[in-house]
Protein backbone atom coordinates (compact mmCIF):
# COMPACT_ATOMS: atom_id res chain seq x y z
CA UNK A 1 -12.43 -1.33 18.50
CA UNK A 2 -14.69 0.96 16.63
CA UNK A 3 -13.88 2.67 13.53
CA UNK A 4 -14.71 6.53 14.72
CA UNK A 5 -13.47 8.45 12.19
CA UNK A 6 -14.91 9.29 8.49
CA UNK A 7 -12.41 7.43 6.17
CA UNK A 8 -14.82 7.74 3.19
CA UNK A 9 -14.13 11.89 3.82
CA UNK A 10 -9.96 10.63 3.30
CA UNK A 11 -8.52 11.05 -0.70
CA UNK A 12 -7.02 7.54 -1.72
CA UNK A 13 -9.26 5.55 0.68
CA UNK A 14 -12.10 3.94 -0.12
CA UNK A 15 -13.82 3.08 3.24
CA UNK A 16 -17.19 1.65 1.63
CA UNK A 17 -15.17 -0.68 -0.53
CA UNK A 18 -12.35 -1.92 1.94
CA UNK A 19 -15.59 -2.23 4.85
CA UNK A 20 -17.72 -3.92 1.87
CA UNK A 21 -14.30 -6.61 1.09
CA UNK A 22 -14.83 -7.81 5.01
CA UNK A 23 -18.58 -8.31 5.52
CA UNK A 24 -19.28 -4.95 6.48
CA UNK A 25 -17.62 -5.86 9.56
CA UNK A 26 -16.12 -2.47 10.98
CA UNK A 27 -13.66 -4.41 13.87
CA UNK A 28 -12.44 -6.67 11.09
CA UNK A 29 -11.27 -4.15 8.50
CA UNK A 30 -10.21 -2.47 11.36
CA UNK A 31 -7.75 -5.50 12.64
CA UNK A 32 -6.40 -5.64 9.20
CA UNK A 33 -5.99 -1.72 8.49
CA UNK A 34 -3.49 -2.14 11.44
CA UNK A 35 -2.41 -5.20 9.89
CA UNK A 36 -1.44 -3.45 7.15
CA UNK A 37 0.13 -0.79 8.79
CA UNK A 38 2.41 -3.07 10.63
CA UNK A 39 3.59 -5.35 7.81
CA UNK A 40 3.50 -2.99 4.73
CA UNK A 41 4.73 0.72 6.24
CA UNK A 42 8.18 -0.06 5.25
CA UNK A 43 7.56 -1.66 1.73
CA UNK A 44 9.75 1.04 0.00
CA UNK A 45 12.27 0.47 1.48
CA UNK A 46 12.59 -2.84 1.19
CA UNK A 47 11.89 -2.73 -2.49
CA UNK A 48 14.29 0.19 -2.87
CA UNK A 49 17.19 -2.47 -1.55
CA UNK A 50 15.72 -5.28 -3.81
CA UNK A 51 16.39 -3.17 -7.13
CA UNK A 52 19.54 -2.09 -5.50
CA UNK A 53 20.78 -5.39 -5.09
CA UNK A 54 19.58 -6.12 -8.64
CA UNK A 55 16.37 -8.47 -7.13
CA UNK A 56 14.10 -7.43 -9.57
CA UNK A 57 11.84 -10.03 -9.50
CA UNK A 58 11.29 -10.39 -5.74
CA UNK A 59 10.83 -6.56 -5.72
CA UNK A 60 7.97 -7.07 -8.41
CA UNK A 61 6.76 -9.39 -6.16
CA UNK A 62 6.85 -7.53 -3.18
CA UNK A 63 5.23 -4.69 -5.11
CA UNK A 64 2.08 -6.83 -6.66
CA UNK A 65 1.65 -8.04 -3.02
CA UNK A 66 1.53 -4.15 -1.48
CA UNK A 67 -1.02 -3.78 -4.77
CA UNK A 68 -3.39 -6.68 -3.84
CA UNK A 69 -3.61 -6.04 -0.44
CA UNK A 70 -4.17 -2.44 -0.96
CA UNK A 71 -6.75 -2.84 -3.49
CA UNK A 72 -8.31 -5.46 -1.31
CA UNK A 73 -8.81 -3.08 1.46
CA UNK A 74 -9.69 -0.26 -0.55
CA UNK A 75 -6.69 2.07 0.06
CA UNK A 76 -7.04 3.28 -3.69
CA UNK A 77 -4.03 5.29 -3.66
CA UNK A 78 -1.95 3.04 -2.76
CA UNK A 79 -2.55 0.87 -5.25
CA UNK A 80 -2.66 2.68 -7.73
CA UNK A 81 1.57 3.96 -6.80
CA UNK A 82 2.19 0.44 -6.87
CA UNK A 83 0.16 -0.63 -10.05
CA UNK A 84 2.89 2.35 -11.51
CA UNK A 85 5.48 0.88 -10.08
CA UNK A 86 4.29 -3.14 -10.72
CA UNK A 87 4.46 -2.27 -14.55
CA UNK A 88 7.55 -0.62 -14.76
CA UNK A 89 9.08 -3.03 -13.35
CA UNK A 90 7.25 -5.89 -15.30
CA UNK A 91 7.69 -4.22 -18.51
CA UNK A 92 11.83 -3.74 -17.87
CA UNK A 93 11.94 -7.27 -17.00
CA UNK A 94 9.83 -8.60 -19.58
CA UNK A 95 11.91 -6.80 -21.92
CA UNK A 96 15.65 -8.77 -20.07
CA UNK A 97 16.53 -4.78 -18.79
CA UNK A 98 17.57 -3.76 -15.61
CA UNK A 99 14.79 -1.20 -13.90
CA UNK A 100 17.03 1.79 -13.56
CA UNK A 101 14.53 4.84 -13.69
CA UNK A 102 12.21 3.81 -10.98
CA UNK A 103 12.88 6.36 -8.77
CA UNK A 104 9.87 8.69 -9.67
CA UNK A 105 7.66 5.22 -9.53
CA UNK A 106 9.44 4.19 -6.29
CA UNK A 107 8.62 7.69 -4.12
CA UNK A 108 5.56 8.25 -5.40
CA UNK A 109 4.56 4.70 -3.43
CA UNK A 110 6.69 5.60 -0.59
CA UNK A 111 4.34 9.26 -0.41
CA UNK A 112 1.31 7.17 -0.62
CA UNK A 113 2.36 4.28 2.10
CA UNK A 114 3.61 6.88 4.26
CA UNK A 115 0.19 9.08 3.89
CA UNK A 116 -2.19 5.81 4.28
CA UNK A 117 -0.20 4.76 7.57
CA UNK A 118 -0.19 8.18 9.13
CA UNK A 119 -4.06 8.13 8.72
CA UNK A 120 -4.42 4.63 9.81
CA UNK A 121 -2.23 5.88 12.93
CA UNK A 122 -4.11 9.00 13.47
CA UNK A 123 -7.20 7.13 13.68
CA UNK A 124 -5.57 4.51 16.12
CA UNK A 125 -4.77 7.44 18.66
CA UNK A 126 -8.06 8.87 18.18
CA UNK A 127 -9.98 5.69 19.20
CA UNK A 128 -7.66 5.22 22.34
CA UNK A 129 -8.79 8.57 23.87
């Protein structure tokens, strides 16, 4: 399937860089914008019961992951949420605290992930009609 709609024209996405990352190969950065919709839509969350469950490290690891793999496909916005969020948490753990005002951090990558798989979605039902 095609890409048919103008992600460079979407805020927080950068199409030329994320199409760039995969040999300007429109199908493959397609296959793994779904990709990412699939595994990483409910990243939050599970970093939201990480902290609560006092797993700080596997949430900073879940949360560098989202960062890569955002940056890697250039959802900018994204990233950058979870680069916020990535050094709050590394900076409370590097410092032997326990990450307890990452709330603001925390939504503000739950806005962005929600946003970037809405668009990814929209797009999907577009190129099925």
């Amino acid at each position: 399937m095609t890409i048919r709609f103008p992600l460079e024209k979407i805020s927080g996405f950068n199409f030329a860089d994320g199409l760039e990352r995969c040999l300007n190969d429109p199908d493959f950065y397609w296959t793994l914008l779904l990709d990412f919709r699939d595994r990483f839509g409910g990243v939050a969350e599970t970093a939201e019961l990480l902290i609560q469950h006092n797993q700080w490290q596997e949430a900073a690891e879940l949360i560098h992951t989202l960062k890569g793999t955002a940056g890697q496909l250039g959802l900018a916005g994204v990233q950058a949420s979870a680069t916020g969020l990535n050094d709050d948490l590394n900076r409370t753990l590097d410092a032997g605290l326990a990450p307890t005002t990452l709330t603001p951090n925390l939504n503000h990558v739950r806005q962005e992930l929600d946003r970037m798989t809405r668009v990814i979605q929209s797009i999907a039902d577009q190129s099925k009609s």
